[in-house]
Protein backbone atom coordinates (compact mmCIF):
# COMPACT_ATOMS: atom_id res chain seq x y z
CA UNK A 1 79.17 46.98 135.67
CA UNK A 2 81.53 45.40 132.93
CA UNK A 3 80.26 44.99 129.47
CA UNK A 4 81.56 42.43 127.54
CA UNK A 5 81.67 41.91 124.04
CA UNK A 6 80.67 38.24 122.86
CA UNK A 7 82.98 36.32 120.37
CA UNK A 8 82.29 36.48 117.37
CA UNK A 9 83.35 38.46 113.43
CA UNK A 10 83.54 42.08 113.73
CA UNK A 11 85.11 44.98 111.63
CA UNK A 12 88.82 45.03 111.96
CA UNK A 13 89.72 47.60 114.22
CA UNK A 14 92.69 48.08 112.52
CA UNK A 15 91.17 48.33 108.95
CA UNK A 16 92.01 51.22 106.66
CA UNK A 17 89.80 53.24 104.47
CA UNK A 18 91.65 51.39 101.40
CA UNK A 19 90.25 48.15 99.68
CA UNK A 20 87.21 45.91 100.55
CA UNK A 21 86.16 45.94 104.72
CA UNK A 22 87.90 42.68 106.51
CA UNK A 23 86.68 41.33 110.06
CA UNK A 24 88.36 39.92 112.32
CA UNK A 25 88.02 37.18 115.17
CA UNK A 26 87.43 38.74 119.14
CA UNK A 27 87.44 35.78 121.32
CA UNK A 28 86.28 37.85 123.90
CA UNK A 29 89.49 38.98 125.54
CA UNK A 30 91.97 40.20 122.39
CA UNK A 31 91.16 40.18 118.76
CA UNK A 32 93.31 37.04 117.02
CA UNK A 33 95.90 37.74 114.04
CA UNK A 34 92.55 36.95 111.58
């Protein structure tokens, strides 16, 4: 069984441990550029 994540804001798995936390947008298949 496949879980899968609903759209929706979520911490930017890209985001250093340098200045304020950013989220980002998953659309359910690949996080967008914001």
């Amino acid at each position: 069984m496949t879980q899968v994540t609903p759209p929706g804001w979520y911490p930017d798995p890209g985001q250093t441990s340098d200045g304020p936390a950013t989220e980002r947008w998953w659309d359910g298949g690949a996080w967008t550029d914001r």
